[in-house]
Protein backbone atom coordinates (compact mmCIF):
# COMPACT_ATOMS: atom_id res chain seq x y z
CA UNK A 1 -5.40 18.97 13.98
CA UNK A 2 -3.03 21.05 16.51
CA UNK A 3 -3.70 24.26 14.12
CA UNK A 4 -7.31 23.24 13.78
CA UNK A 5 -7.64 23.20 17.73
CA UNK A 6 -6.38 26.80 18.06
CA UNK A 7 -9.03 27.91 15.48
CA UNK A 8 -12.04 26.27 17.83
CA UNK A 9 -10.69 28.19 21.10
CA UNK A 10 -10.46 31.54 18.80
CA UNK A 11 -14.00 31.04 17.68
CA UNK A 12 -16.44 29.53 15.77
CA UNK A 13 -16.37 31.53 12.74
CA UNK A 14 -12.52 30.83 12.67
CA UNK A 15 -13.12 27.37 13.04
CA UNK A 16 -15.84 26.70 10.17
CA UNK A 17 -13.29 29.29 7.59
CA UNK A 18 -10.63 26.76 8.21
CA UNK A 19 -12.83 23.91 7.41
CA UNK A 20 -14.24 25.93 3.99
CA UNK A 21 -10.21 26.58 3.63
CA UNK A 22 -9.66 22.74 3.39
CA UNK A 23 -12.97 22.06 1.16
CA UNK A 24 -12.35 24.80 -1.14
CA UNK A 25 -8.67 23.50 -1.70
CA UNK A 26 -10.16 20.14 -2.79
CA UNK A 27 -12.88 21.91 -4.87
CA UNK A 28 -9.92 23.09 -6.75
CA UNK A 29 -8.49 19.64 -7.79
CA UNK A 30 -9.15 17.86 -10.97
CA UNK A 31 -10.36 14.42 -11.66
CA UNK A 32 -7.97 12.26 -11.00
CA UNK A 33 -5.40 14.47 -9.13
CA UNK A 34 -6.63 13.15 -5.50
CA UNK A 35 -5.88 9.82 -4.18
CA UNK A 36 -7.02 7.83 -1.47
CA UNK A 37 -6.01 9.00 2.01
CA UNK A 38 -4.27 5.09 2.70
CA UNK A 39 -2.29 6.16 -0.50
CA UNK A 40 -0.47 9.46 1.41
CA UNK A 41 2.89 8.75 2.91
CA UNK A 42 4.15 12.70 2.46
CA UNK A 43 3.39 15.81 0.94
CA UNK A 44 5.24 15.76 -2.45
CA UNK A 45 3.26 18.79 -4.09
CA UNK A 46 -0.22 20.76 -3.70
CA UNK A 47 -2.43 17.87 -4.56
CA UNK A 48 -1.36 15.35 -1.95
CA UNK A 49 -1.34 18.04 0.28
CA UNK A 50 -5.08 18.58 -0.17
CA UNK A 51 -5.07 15.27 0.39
CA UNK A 52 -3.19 13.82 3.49
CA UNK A 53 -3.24 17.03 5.76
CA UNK A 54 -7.16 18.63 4.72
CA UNK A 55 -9.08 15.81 4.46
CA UNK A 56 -7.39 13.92 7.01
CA UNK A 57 -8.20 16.63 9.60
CA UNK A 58 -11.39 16.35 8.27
CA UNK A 59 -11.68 12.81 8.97
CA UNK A 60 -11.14 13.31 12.81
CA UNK A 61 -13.58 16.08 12.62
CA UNK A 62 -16.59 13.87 11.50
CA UNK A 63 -15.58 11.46 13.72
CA UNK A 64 -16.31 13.53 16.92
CA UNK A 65 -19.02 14.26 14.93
CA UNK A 66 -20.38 10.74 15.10
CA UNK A 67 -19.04 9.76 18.59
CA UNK A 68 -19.54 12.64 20.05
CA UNK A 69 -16.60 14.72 21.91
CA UNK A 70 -16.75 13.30 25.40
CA UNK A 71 -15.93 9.86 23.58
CA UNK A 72 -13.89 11.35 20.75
CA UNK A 73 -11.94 12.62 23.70
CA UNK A 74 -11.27 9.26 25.33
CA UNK A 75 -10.00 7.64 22.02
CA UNK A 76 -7.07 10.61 21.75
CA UNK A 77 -6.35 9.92 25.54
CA UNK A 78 -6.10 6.13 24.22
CA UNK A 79 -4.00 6.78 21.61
CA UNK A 80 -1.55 8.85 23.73
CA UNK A 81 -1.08 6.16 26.15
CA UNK A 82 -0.75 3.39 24.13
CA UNK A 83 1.18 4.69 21.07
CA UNK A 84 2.82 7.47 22.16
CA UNK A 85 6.54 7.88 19.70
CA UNK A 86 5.64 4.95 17.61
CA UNK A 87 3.88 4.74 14.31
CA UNK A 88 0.27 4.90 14.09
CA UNK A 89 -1.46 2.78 11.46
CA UNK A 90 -4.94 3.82 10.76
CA UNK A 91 -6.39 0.28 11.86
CA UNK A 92 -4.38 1.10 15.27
CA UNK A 93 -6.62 4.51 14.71
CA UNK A 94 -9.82 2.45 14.37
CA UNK A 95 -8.90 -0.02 17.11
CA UNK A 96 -9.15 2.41 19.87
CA UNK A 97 -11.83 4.28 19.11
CA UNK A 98 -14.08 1.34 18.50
CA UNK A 99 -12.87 0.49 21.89
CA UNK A 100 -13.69 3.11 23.73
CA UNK A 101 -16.85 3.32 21.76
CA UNK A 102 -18.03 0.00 21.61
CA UNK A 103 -19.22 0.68 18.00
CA UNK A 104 -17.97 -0.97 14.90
CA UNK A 105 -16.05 1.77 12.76
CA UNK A 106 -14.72 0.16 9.70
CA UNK A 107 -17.55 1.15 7.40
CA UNK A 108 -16.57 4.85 8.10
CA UNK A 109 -12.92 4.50 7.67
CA UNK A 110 -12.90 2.39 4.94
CA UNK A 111 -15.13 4.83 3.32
CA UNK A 112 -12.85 8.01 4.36
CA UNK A 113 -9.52 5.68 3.39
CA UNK A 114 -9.81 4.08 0.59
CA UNK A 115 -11.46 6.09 -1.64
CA UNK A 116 -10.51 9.13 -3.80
CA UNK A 117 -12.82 11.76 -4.09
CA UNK A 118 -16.02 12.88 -1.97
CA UNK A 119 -19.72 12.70 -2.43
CA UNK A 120 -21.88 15.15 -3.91
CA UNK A 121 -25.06 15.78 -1.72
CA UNK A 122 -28.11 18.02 -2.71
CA UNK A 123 -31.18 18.31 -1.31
CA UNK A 124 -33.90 16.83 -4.30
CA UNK A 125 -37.10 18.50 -2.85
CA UNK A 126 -37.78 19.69 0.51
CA UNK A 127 -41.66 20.09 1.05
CA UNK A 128 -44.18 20.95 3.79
CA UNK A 129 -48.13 20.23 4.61
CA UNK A 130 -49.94 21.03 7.93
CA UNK A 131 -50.04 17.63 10.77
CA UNK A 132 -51.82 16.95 14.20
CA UNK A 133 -48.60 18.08 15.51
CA UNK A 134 -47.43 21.25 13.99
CA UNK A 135 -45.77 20.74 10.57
CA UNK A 136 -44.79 17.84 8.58
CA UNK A 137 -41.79 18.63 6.28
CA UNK A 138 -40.46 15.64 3.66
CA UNK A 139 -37.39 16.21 2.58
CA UNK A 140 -35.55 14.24 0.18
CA UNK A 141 -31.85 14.17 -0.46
CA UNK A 142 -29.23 12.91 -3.37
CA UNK A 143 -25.87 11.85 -3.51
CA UNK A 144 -23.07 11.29 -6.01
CA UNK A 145 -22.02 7.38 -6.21
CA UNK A 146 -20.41 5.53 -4.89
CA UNK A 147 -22.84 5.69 -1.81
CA UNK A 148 -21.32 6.89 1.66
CA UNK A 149 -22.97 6.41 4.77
CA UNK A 150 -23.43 10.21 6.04
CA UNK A 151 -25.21 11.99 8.92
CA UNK A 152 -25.85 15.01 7.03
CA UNK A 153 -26.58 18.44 9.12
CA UNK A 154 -29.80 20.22 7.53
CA UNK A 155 -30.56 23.65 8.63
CA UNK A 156 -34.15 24.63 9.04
CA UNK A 157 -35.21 28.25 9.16
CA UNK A 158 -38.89 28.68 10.67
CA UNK A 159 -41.21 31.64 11.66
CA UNK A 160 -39.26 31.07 14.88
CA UNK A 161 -35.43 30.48 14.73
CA UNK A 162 -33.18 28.14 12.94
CA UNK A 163 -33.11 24.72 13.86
CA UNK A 164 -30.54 21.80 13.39
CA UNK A 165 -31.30 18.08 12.56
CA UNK A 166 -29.21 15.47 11.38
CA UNK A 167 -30.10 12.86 8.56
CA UNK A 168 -28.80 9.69 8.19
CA UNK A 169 -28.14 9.06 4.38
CA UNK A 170 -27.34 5.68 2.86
CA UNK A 171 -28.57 5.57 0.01
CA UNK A 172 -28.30 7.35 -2.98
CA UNK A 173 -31.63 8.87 -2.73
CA UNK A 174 -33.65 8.77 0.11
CA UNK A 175 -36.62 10.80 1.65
CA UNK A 176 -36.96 11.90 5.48
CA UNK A 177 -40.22 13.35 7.41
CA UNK A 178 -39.39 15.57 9.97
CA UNK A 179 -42.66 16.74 12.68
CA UNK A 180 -41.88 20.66 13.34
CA UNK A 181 -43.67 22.84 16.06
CA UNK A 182 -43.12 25.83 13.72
CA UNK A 183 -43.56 26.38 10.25
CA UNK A 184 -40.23 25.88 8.18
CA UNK A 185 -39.90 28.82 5.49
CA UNK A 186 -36.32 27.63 4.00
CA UNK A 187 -33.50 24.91 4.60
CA UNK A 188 -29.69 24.29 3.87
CA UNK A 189 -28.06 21.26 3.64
CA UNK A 190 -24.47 21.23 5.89
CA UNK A 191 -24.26 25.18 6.45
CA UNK A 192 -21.65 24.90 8.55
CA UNK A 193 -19.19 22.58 6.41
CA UNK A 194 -19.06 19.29 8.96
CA UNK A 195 -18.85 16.94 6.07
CA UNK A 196 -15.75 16.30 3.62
CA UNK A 197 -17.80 16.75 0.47
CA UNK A 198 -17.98 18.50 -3.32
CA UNK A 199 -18.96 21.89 -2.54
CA UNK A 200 -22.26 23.11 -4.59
CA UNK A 201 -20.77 26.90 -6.81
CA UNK A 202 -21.95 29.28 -4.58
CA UNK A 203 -20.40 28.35 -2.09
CA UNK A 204 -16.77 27.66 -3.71
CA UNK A 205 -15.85 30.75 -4.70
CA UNK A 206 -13.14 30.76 -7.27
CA UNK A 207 -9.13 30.93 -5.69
CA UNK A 208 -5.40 31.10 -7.03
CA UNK A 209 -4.77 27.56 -6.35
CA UNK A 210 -7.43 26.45 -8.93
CA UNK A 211 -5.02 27.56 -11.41
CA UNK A 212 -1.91 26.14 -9.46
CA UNK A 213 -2.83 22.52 -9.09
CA UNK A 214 -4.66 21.96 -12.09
CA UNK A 215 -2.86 20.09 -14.56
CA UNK A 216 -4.22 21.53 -17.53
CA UNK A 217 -4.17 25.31 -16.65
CA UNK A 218 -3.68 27.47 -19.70
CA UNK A 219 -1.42 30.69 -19.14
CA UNK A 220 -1.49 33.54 -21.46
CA UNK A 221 1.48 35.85 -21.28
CA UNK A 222 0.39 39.35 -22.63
CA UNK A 223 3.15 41.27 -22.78
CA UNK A 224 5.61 41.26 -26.20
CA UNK A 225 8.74 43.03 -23.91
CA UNK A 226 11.62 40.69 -23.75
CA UNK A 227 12.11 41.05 -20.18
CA UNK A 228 8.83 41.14 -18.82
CA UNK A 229 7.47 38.18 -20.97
CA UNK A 230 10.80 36.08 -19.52
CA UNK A 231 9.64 37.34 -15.83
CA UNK A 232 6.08 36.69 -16.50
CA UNK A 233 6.58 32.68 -17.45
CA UNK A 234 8.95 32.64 -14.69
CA UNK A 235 6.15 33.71 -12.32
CA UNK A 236 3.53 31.14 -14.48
CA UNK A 237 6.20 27.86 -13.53
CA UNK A 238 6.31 28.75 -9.65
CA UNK A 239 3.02 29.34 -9.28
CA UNK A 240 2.33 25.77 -11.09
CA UNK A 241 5.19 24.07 -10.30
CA UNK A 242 6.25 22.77 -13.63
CA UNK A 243 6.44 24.72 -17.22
CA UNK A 244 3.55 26.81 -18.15
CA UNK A 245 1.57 25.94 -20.97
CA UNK A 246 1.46 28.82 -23.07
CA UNK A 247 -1.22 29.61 -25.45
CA UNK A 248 -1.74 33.47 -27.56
CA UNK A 249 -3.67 35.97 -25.55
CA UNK A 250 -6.17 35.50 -29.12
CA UNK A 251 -6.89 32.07 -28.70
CA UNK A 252 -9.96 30.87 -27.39
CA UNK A 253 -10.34 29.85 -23.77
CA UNK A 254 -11.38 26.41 -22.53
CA UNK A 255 -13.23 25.00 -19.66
CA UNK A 256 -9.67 24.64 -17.89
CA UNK A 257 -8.61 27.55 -15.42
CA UNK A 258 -6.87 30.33 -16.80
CA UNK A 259 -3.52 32.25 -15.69
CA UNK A 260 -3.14 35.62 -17.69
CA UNK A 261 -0.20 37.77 -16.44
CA UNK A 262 0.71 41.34 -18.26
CA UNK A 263 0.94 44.83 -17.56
CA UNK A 264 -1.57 46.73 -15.78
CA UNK A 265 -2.48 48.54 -19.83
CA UNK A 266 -2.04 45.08 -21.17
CA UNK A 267 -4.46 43.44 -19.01
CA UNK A 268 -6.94 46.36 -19.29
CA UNK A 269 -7.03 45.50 -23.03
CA UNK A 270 -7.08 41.90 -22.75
CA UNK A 271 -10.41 42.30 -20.54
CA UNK A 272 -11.42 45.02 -22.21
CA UNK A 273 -11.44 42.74 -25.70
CA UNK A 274 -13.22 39.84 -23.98
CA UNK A 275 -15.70 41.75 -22.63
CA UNK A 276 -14.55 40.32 -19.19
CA UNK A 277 -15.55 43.00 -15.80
CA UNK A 278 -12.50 45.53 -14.75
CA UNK A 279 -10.28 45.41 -11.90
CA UNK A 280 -12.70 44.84 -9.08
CA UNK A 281 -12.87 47.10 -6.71
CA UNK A 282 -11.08 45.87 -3.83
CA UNK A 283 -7.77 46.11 -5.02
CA UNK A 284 -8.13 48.64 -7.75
CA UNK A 285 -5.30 50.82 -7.71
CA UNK A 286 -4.05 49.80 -4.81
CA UNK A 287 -0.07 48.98 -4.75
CA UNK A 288 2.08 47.83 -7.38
CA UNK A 289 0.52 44.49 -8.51
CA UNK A 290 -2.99 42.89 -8.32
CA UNK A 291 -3.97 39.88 -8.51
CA UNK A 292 -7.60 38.55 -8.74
CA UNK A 293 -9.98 35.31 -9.41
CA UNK A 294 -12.96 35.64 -11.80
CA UNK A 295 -15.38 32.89 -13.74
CA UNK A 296 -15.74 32.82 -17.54
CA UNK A 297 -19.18 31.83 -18.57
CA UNK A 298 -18.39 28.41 -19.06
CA UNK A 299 -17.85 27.93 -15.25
CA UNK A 300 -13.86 28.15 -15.41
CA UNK A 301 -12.06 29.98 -13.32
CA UNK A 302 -9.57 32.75 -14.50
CA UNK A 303 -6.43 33.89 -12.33
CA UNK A 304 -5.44 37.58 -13.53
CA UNK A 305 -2.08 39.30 -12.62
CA UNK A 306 -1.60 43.00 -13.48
CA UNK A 307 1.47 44.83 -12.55
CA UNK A 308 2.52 48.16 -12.79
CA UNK A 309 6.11 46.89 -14.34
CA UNK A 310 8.54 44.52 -14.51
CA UNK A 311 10.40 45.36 -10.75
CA UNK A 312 6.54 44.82 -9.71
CA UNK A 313 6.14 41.97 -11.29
CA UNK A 314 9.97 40.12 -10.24
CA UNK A 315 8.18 40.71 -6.82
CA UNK A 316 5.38 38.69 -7.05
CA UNK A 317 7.90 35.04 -7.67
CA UNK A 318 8.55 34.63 -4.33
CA UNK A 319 5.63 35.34 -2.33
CA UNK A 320 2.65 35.03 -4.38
CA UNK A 321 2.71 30.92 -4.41
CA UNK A 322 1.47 31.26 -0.45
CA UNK A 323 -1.47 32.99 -1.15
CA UNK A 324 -3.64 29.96 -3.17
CA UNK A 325 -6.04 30.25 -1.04
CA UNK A 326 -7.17 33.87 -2.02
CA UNK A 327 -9.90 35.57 -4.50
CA UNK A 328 -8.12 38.65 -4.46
CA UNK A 329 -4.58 40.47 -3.73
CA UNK A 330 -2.85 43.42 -3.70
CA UNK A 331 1.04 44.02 -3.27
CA UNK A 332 3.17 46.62 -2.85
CA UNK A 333 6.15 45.03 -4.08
CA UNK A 334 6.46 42.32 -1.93
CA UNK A 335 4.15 43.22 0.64
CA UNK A 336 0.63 42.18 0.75
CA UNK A 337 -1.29 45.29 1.62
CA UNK A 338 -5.10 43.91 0.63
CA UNK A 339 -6.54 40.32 0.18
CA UNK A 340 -9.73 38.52 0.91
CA UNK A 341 -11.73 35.45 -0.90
CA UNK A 342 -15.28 36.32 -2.87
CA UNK A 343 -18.31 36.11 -0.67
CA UNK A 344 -19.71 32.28 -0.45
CA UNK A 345 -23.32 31.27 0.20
CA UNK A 346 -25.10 27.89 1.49
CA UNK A 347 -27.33 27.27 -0.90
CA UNK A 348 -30.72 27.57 0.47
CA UNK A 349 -33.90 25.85 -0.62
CA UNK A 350 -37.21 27.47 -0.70
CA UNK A 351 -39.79 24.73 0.85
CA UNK A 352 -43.10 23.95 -1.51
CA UNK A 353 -46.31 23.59 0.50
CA UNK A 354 -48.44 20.99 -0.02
């Protein structure tokens, strides 16, 4: 939460990227590679990492959320004085807050504790119809089970500005009337990432680390040189953190993310013969070695690493395994000179009028 801090007092824009940072990291995990946070004792790879530092952090943040910071505030000053250099339990967690709150907690950390996983929201139907008041707008929202208790930030775009109301969902369905002054024109359920959740695609844009921590990640090796194929795996078991499993660059892909390392001619033919796009743009050309994220058409995420040869490639072991969190890289030799993750998008809804 220290690092998280820092990120508020540079800005907000810093602050929400970290908090897309941690949710795209758990977008990236597999069925049954999380666990619950009362489960996490230490890191011991990416996975529980995802785990016991993101959405922990993320706990704390919805809490404020809920309490608000003045009392969020007093429960930290709590803990301090009371359990300052000994070890924490989350009950002692829950203890002080709910004392300095005077509201009963344990639905919301048993919730954040002891389950794996995180709900799926989406917004069912959102529509409007003219009232005494203004403007009547029904909205209904959906979640994944099991059911959490959520206050769910909507975003509301009218002729006017963009307003902010929170929705209290506890059920797996249910439908909310808001009374507007101003027309709305368009909503957005949780623009600004304040809820650990499943992020809809667009706005999970495909990263390294989807090919790092998943399990069943295919890698295709391209080239048939001696040295650079031995480099090339080498590179595939950091990056994954066990051995590769290796498939032909002929065979046919799966729904499971993809590494492909060759040489930059190799990997120009590979693409070229699956009728995948080029290079992008970004780091085309640029440096020694490139490295990009793209999606098949089945939804699964490829992880493509060109290099210029095999000193470019040797490069790439030591470094590249810090940079899951990226779309895109380039290196020149060891240094990055160009990186950056693919656009993302809250998905909007267009509001029916009734």
């Amino acid at each position: 939460m220290a690092d998280y801090a820092y990120k508020e007092q540079e800005s907000d824009i810093a602050a929400r990227d970290m908090r897309l940072d941690w949710l795209r990291d758990f977008a990236a995990l597999q069925p049954g590679q999380d666990q619950p946070l009362t489960a996490f004792t230490s890191r011991t790879h990416g996975a529980s990492k995802i785990v016991g530092y993101n959405k922990a952090a993320m706990l704390f943040f919805m809490l404020r959320d809920q309490l608000g910071d003045a009392l969020f505030q007093r429960g930290l000053q709590g803990l301090w004085a009371t359990r300052r250099f000994k070890i924490t339990s989350w009950h002692d967690i829950r203890s002080m807050f709910e004392i300095v709150s005077g509201q009963p907690l344990e639905p919301f950390f048993a919730q954040w504790l002891n389950r794996s996983g995180a709900p799926a929201i989406s917004i069912a139907s959102a529509s409007t119809a003219t009232s005494d008041t203004g403007h009547a707008l029904t909205i209904t929202l959906h979640q994944s089970t099991p059911v959490y208790q959520l206050r769910v930030p909507i975003a509301i775009e009218t002729t006017q500005d963009t307003q902010i109301h929170w929705l209290d969902l506890q059920q797996e369905q249910q439908t909310f009337i808001l009374q507007l002054n101003e027309k709305p024109q368009s909503i957005a359920l949780d623009p600004d990432l304040h809820l650990f959740r499943q992020l809809a695609p667009g706005e999970a844009p495909p990263i390294l680390r989807e090919a790092m921590v998943n399990a069943a990640t295919q890698t295709v090796l391209l080239s048939s040189q001696a040295e650079v194929r031995a480099i090339a795996e080498t590179l595939a078991g950091k990056l994954q953190d066990r051995s590769p499993q290796i498939i032909a660059p002929d065979e046919p892909l799966t729904k499971a993310p993809t590494l492909i390392i060759g040489l930059h001619a190799e990997i120009d033919a590979w693409l070229t013969a699956r009728q995948l796009p080029a290079k992008p743009e970004q780091i085309n050309d640029k440096g020694t070695s490139q490295i990009w994220t793209a999606v098949q058409d089945n939804g699964a995420s490829l992880v493509i690493i060109s290099a210029q040869d095999a000193t470019a490639l040797e490069a790439l072991i030591r470094p590249l395994p810090h940079y899951g969190r990226q779309s895109y890289i380039a290196f020149d030799g060891r240094q990055v000179i160009n990186k950056g993750i693919w656009p993302s998008q809250a998905a909007q809804v267009a509001i029916k009028n009734n």
